[in-house]
Protein backbone atom coordinates (compact mmCIF):
# COMPACT_ATOMS: atom_id res chain seq x y z
CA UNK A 1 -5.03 -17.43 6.91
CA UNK A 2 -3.04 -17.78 3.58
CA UNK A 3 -0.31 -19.63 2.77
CA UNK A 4 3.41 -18.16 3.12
CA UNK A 5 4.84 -17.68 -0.86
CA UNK A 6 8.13 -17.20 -1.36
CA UNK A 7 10.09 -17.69 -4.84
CA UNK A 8 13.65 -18.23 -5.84
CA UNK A 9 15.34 -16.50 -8.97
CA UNK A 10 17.96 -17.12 -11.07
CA UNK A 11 20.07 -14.85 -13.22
CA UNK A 12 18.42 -14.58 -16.93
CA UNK A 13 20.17 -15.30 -20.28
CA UNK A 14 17.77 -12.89 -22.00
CA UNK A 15 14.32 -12.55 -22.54
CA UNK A 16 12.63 -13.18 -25.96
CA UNK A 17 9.39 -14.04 -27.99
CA UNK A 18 5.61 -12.25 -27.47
CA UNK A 19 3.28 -12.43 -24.27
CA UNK A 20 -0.01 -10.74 -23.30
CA UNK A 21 0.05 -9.59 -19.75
CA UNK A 22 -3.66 -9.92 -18.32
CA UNK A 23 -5.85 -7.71 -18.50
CA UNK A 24 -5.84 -4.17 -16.83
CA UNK A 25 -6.79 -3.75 -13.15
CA UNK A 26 -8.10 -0.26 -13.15
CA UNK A 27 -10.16 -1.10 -16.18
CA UNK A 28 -11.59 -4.37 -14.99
CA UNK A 29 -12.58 -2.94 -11.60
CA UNK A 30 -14.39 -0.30 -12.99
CA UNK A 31 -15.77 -2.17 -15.81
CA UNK A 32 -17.74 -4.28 -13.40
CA UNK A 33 -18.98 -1.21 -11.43
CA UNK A 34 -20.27 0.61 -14.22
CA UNK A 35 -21.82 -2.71 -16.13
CA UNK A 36 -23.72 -3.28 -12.95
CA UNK A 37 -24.91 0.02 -12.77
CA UNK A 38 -25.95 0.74 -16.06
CA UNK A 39 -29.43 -0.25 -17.52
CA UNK A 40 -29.03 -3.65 -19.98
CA UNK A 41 -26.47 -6.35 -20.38
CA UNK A 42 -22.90 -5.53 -20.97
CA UNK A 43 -19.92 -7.76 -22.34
CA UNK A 44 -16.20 -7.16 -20.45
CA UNK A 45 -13.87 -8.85 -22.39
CA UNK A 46 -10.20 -9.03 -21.45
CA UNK A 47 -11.32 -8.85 -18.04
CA UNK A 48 -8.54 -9.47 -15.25
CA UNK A 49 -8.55 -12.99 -13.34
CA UNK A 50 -6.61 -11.49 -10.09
CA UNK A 51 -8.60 -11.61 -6.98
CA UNK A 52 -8.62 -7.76 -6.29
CA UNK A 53 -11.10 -7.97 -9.59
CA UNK A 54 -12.61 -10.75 -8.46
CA UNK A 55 -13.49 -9.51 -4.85
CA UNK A 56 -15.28 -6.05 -6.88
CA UNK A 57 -17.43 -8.62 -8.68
CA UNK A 58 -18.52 -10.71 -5.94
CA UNK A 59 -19.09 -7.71 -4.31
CA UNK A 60 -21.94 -6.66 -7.08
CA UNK A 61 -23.25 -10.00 -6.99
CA UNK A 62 -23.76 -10.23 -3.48
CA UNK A 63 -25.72 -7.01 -4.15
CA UNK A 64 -28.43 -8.35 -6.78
CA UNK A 65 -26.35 -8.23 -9.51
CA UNK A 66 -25.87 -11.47 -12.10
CA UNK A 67 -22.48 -11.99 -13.39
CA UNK A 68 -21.71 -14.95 -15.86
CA UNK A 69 -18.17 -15.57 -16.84
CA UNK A 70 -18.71 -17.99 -20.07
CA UNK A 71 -15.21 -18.17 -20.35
CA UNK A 72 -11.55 -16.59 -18.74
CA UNK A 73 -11.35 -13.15 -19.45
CA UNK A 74 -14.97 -12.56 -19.97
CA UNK A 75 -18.03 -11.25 -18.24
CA UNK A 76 -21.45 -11.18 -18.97
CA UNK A 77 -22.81 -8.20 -16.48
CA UNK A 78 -26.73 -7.94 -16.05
CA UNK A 79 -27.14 -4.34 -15.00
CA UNK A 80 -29.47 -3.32 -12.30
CA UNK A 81 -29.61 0.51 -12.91
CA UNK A 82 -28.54 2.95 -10.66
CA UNK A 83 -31.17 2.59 -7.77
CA UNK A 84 -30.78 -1.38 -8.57
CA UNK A 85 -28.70 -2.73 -5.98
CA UNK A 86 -30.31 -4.70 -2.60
CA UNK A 87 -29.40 -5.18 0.63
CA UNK A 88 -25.95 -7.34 0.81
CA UNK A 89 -25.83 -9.63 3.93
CA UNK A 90 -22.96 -9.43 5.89
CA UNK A 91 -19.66 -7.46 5.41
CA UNK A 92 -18.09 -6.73 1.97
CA UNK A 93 -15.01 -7.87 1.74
CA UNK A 94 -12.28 -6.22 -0.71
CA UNK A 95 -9.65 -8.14 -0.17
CA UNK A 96 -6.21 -6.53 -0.50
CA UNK A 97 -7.96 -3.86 -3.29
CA UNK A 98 -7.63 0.05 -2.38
CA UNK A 99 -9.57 0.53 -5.73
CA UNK A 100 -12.22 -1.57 -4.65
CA UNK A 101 -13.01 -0.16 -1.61
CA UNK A 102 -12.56 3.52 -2.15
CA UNK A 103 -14.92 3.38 -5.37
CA UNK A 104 -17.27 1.27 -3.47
CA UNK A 105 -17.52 4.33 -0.74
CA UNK A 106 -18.66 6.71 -3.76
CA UNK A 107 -21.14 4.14 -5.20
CA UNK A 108 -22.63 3.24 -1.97
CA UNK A 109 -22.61 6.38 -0.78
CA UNK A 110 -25.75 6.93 -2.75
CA UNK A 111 -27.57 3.84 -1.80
CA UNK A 112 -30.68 3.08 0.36
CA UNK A 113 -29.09 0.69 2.35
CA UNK A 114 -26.49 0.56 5.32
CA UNK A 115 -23.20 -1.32 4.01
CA UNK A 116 -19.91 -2.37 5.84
CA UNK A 117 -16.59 -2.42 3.58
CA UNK A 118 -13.67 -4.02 5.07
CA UNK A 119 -10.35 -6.21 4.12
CA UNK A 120 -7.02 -7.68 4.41
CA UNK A 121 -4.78 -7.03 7.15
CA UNK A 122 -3.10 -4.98 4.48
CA UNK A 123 -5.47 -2.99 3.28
CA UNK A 124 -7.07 -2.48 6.80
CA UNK A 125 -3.83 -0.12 7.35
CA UNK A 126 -4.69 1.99 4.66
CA UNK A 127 -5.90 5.48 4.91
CA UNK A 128 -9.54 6.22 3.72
CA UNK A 129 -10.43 9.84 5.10
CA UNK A 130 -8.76 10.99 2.02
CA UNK A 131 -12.13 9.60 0.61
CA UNK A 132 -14.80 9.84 3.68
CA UNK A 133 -14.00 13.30 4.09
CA UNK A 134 -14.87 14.37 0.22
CA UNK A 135 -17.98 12.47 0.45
CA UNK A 136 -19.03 13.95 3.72
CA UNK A 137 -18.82 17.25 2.09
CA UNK A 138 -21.80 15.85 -0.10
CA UNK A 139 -23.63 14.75 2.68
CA UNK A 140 -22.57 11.11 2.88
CA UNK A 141 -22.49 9.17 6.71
CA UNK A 142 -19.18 6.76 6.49
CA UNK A 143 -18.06 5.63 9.96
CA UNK A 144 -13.71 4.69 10.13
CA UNK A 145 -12.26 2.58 12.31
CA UNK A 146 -9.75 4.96 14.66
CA UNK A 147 -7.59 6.54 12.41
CA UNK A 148 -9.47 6.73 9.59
CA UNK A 149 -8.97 2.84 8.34
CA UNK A 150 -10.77 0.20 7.30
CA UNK A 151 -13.45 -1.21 8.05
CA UNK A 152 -15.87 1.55 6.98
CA UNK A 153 -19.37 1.65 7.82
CA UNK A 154 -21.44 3.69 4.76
CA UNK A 155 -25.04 4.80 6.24
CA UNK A 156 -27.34 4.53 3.28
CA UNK A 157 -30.32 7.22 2.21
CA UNK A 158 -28.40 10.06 3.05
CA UNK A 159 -29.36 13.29 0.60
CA UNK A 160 -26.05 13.62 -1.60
CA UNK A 161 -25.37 17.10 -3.14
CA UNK A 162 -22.70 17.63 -5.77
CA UNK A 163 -19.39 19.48 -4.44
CA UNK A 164 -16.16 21.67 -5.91
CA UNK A 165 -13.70 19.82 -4.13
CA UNK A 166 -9.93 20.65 -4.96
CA UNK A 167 -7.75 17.23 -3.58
CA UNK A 168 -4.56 18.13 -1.68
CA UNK A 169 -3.32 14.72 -2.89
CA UNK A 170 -3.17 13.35 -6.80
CA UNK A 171 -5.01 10.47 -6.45
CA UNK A 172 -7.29 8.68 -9.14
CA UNK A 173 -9.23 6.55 -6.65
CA UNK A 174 -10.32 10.03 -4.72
CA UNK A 175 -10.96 11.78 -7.89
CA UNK A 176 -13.31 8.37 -8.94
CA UNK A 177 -14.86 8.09 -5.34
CA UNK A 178 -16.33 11.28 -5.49
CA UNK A 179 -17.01 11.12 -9.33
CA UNK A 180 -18.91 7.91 -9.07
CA UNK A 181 -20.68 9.47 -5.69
CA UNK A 182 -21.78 12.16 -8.03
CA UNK A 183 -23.95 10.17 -9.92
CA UNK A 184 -26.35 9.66 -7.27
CA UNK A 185 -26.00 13.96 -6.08
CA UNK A 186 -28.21 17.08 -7.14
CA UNK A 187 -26.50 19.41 -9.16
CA UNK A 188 -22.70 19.41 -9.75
CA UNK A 189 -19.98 17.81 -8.79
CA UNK A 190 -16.21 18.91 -10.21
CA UNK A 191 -12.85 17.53 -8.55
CA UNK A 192 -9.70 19.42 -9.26
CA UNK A 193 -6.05 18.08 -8.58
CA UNK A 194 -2.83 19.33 -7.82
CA UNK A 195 -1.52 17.25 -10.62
CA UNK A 196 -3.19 15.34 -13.23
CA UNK A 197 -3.71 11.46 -12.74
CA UNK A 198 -5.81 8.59 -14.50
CA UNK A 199 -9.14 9.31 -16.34
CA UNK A 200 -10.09 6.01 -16.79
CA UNK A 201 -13.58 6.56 -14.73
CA UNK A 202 -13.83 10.03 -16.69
CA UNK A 203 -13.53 8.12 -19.86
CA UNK A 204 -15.32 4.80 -18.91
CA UNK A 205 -18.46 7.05 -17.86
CA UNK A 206 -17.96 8.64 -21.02
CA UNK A 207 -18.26 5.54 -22.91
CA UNK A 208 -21.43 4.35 -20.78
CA UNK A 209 -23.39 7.64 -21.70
CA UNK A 210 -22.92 10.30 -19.06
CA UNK A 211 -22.04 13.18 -19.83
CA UNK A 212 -18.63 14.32 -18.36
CA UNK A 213 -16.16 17.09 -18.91
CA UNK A 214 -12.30 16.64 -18.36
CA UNK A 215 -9.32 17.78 -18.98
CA UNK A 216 -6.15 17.25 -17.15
CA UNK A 217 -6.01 18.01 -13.51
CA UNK A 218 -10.06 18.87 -13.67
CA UNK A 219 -13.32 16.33 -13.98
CA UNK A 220 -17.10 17.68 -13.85
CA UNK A 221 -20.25 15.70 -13.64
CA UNK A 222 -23.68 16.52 -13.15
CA UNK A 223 -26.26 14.11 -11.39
CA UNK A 224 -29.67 13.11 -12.92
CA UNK A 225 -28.71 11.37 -16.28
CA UNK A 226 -28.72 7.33 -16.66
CA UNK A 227 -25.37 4.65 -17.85
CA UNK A 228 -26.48 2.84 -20.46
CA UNK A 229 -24.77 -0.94 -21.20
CA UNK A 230 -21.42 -1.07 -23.50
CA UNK A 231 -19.38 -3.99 -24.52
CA UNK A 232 -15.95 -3.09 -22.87
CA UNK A 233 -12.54 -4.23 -23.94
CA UNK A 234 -9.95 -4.63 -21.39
CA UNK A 235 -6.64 -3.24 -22.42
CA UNK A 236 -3.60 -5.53 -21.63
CA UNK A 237 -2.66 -3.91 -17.84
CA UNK A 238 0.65 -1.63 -18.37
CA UNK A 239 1.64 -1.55 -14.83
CA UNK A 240 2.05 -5.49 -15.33
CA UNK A 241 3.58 -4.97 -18.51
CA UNK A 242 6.09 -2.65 -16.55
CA UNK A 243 7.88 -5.73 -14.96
CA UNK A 244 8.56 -6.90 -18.57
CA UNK A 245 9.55 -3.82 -20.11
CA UNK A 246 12.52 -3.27 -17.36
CA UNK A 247 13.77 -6.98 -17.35
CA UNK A 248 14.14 -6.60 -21.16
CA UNK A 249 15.79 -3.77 -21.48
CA UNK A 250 18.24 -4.83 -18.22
CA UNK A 251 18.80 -8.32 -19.00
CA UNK A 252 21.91 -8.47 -22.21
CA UNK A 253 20.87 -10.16 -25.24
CA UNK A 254 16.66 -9.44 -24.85
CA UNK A 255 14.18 -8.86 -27.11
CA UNK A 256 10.56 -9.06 -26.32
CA UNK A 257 7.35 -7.95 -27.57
CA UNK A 258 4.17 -7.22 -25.50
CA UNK A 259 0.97 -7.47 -26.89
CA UNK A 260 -2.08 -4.98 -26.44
CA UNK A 261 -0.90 -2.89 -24.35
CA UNK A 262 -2.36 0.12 -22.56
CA UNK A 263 -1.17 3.40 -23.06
CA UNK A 264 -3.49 5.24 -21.47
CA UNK A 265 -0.85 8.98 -21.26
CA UNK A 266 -2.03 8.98 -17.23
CA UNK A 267 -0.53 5.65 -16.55
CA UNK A 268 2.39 5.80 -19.00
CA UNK A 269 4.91 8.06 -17.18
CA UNK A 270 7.63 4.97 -16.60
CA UNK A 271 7.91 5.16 -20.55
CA UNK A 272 9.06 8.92 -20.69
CA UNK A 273 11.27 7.96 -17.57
CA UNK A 274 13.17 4.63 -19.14
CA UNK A 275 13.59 6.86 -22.59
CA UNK A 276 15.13 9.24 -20.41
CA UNK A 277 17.40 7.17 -18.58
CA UNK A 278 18.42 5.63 -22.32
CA UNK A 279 15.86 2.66 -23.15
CA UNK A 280 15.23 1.49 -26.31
CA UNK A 281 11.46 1.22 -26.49
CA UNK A 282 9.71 0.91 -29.56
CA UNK A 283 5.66 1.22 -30.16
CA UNK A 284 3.79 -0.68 -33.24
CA UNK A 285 0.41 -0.78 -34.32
CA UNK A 286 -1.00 2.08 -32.40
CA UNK A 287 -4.98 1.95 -32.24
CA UNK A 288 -7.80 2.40 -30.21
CA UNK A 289 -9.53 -0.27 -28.46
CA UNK A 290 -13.27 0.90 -26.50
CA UNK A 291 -11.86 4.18 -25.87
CA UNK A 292 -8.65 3.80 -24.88
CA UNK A 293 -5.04 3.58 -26.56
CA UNK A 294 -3.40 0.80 -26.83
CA UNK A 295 0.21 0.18 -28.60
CA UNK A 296 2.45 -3.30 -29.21
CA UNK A 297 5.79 -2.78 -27.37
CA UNK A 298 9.33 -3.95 -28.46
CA UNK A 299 11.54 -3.63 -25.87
CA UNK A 300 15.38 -4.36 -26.57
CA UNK A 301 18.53 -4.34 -23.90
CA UNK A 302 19.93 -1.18 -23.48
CA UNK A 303 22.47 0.39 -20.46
CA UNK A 304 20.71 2.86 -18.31
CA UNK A 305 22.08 5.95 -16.88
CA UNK A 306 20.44 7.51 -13.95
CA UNK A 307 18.63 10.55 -13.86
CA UNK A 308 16.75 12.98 -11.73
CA UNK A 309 12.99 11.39 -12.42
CA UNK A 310 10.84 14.12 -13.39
CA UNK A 311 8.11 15.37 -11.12
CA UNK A 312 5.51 15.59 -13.43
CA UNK A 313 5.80 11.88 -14.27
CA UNK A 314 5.22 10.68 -10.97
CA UNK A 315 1.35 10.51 -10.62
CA UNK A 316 1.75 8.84 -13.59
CA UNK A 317 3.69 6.17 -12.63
CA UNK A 318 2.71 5.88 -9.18
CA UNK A 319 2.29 1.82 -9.39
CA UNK A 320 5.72 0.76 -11.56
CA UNK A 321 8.11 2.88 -9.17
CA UNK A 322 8.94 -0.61 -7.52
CA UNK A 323 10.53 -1.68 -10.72
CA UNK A 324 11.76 1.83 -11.35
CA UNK A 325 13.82 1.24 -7.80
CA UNK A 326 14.93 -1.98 -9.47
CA UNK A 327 15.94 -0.17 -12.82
CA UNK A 328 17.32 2.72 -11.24
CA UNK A 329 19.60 -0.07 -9.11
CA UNK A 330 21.45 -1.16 -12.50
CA UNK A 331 21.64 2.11 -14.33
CA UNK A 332 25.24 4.02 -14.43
CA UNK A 333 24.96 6.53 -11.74
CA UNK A 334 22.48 8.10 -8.91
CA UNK A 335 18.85 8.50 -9.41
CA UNK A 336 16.66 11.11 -7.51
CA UNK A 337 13.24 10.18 -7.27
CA UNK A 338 11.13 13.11 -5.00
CA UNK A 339 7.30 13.87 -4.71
CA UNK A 340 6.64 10.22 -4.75
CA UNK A 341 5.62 10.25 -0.55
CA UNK A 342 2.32 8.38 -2.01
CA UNK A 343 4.58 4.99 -1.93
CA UNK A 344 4.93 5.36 1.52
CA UNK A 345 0.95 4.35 1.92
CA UNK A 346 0.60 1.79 -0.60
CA UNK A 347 -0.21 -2.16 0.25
CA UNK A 348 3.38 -1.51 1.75
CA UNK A 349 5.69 1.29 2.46
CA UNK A 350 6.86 0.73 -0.96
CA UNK A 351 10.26 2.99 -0.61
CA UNK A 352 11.52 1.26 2.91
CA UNK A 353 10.69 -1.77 1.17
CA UNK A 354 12.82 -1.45 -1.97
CA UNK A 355 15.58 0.44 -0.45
CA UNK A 356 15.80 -2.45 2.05
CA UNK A 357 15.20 -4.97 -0.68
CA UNK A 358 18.04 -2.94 -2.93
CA UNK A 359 20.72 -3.05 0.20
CA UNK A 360 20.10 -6.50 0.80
CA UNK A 361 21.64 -7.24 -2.54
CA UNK A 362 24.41 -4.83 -2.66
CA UNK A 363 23.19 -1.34 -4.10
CA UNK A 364 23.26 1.81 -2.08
CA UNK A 365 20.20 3.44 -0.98
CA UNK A 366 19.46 6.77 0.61
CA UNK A 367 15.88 6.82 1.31
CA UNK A 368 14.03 10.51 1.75
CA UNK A 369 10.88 11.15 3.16
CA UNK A 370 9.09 11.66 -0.44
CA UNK A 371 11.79 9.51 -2.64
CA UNK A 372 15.52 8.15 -2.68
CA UNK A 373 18.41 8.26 -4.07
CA UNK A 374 19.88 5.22 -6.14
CA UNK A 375 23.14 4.50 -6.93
CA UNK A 376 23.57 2.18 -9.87
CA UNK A 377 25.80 -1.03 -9.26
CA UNK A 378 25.75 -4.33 -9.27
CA UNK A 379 23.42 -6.64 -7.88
CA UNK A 380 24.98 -9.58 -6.31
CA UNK A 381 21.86 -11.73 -5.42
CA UNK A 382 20.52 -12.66 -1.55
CA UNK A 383 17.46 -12.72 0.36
CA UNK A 384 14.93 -9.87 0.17
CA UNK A 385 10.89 -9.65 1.99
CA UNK A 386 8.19 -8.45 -0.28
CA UNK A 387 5.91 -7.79 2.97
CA UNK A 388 3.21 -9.38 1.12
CA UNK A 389 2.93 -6.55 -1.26
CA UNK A 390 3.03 -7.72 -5.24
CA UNK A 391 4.19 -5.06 -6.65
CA UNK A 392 7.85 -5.31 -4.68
CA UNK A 393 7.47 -8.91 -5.03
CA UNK A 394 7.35 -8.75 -8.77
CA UNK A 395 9.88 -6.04 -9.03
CA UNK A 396 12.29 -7.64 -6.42
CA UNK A 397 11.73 -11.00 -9.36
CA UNK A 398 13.02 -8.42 -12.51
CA UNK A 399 16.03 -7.70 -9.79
CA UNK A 400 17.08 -11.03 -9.48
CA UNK A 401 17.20 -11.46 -13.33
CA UNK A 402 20.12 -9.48 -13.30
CA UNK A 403 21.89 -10.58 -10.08
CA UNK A 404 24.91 -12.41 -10.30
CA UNK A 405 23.49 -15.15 -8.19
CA UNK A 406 20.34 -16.76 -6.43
CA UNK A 407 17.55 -14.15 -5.10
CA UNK A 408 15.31 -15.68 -2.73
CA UNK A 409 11.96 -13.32 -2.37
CA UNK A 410 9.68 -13.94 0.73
CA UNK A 411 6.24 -13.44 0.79
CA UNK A 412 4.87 -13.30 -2.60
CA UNK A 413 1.47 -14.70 -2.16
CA UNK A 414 -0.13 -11.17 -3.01
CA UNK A 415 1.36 -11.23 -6.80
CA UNK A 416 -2.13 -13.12 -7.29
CA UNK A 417 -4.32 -9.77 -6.79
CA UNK A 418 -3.01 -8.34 -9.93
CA UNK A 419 -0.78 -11.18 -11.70
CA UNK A 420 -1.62 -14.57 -11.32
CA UNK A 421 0.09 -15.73 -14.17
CA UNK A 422 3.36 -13.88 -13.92
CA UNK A 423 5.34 -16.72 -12.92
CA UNK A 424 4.28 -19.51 -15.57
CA UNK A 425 4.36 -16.06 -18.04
CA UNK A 426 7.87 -15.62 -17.12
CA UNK A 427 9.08 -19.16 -17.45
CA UNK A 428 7.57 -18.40 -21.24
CA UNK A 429 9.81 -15.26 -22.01
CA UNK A 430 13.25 -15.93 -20.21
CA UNK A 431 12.31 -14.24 -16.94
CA UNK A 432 14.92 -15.56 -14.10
CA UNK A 433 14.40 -19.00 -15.84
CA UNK A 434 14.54 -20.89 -12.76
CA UNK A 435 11.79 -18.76 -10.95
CA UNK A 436 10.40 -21.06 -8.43
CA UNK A 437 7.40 -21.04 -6.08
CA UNK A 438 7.46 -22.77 -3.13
């Protein structure tokens, strides 16, 4: 069982100088995936150290495939080809990683071996027919636990076909399950959304050779063709950045620069958002690293005023709304945030969390079934629960930045599946100063 985390903030005097966040999640997960499936050696560079990356590449190498890591940051992935993998023994275990294990059910899917997926108490609770029912359609075998959670039981050598499936949720992962299932199906496989959300598989298979066709809202693949091995490089991870980019422009006197960042458009949504509630975010040296966008950010204090957040942005933003809640809290005014009921099945129930996180320190909070209504104040510091899920944890660390006294945060062991370093990296820059694990 792990250990009980929980920090203690302080009120920040500003935040200033340059960092690098690590190394984004979605990229690194399906960086290894893709390297181990493609014919040749591949180089990942920028690669994430969090354990929900590291529990996808154990994965792989339990499977056959040879992973060096000469260094932090970097992989050296031996593919195996398509039809590569062997037998794992035992369970797989993702950890606390959605991404992990709903990709994993559209690459072994396709395989000619029986497989068990399971994880976390967390991510046990999560819902995965959005994903076994797709892949069904195409003729896969994946047994649920009762109510269609973890741990999921994927019957190998079943006869895959390609599908037009049209999601009733915008969800990358499902749109990437049944891309990546596609590779191993006769004929054609096309997913359609109700609203457009990351193409970083879309783009990732691009850059590994097989042919795809997308546009917003709409992916198509056909089956039969072979990945071939890239170098990758790992974009600095925006939803980490996020944390940054809100404590700057809350905390009076900041000034801080982030590095590499992403900026993929289908992940970049809190940027239209801040603007909109009055941020002053700049972007330098725009350029293109392995396929993607990527953009140095200068973020500067400014006073928010709250809005109604656009629908459109919210599959876009899906992972900062945490520190949305958090920016939203200090901002002049109410903001509405609706459409966003996706929160509710996250590693948490992200909006009960915040909105009981928010209350606990003084802001009012009307929670809705898809959303909530903030209204800006001022944070007067207290105690507040994560529930183990990072993302709050993190945001809940911006919020005490800005508190007028001590926040104590419970339960922040889970920061370590996507940010290992934010605490030492916020000692660096000015974040809550006298941010403490204990």
């Amino acid at each position: 069982m792990s250990r009980r985390l929980d920090w203690v903030t302080s009120p920040s005097h500003g935040l200033h100088g340059e960092i690098v966040v690590p190394g984004d999640k979605s990229v690194s997960h399906r960086a290894i995936m893709l390297s181990a499936l493609a014919e040749g050696t591949s180089r990942i560079t920028g690669f994430l150290e969090g354990e929900d990356t590291l529990a996808t590449a154990r994965i792989f190498t339990r499977m056959g495939v040879r992973i060096d890591a000469p260094s932090a940051g970097e992989r050296i992935v031996h593919g195996v080809g398509l039809r590569g993998l062997r037998t794992p023994e035992g369970v797989l275990d993702c950890g606390n990683s959605g991404t992990a294990m709903r990709l994993l059910c559209g690459v072994l899917a396709g395989q000619g071996f029986d497989s068990t997926l399971a994880g976390d108490a967390s991510l046990s609770k999560r819902p995965m027919r959005r994903v076994t029912e797709p892949l069904a359609r195409m003729g896969a075998a994946i047994d649920t636990a009762a109510g269609g959670t973890p741990p999921l039981r994927v019957r190998g050598s079943q006869h895959l076909h390609g599908t037009d499936y049209t999601s009733p949720i915008a969800s990358a992962q499902v749109k990437s399950s049944v891309l990546l299932a596609g590779l191993y199906a006769e004929g054609e496989t096309v997913v359609h959304e109700p609203r457009p959300t990351r193409d970083y598989t879309e783009r990732m298979l691009t850059a590994f050779g097989w042919p795809v066709a997308f546009e917003p809202g709409r992916a198509r693949l056909s089956g039969g063709h072979t990945l071939c091995a890239v170098d990758v490089e790992v974009p600095a991870d925006f939803s980490s950045a996020a944390f940054f980019i809100v404590a700057a422009t809350l905390v009076p006197g900041s000034r801080l620069v982030l590095r590499n960042v992403g900026m993929n458009p289908r992940r970049t949504g809190l940027l239209h958002v801040l603007r909109a509630m009055g941020a002053d975010i700049v972007e330098e040296n725009v350029r293109d690293a392995g396929g993607e966008r990527v953009a140095d950010l200068v973020v500067r204090h400014a006073r928010l005023r709250g809005i109604k957040v656009p629908v459109e942005h919210v599959a876009d933003m899906i992972d900062e709304f945490p520190v949305l809640f958090v920016a939203a809290a200090c901002a002049d005014g109410a903001t509405t945030i609706r459409g966003a009921e996706e929160l509710r099945v996250k590693e948490s129930d992200r909006i009960a969390v915040m909105a009981a996180g928010l209350r606990a320190l003084g802001v009012g909070v009307d929670e809705t079934p898809d959303g909530a209504v903030i209204e800006g104040g001022r944070l007067h510091g207290g105690v507040v629960d994560s529930h183990g899920d990072h993302r709050c944890a993190m945001a809940f660390a911006v919020a005490g930045a800005v508190a007028a006294a001590e926040t104590r945060i419970a339960d922040c062991a889970n920061v370590a599946t996507s940010f290992p370093t934010f605490v030492q990296l916020g000692r660096a820059c000015g974040l809550a100063a006298g941010l403490v694990a204990e």
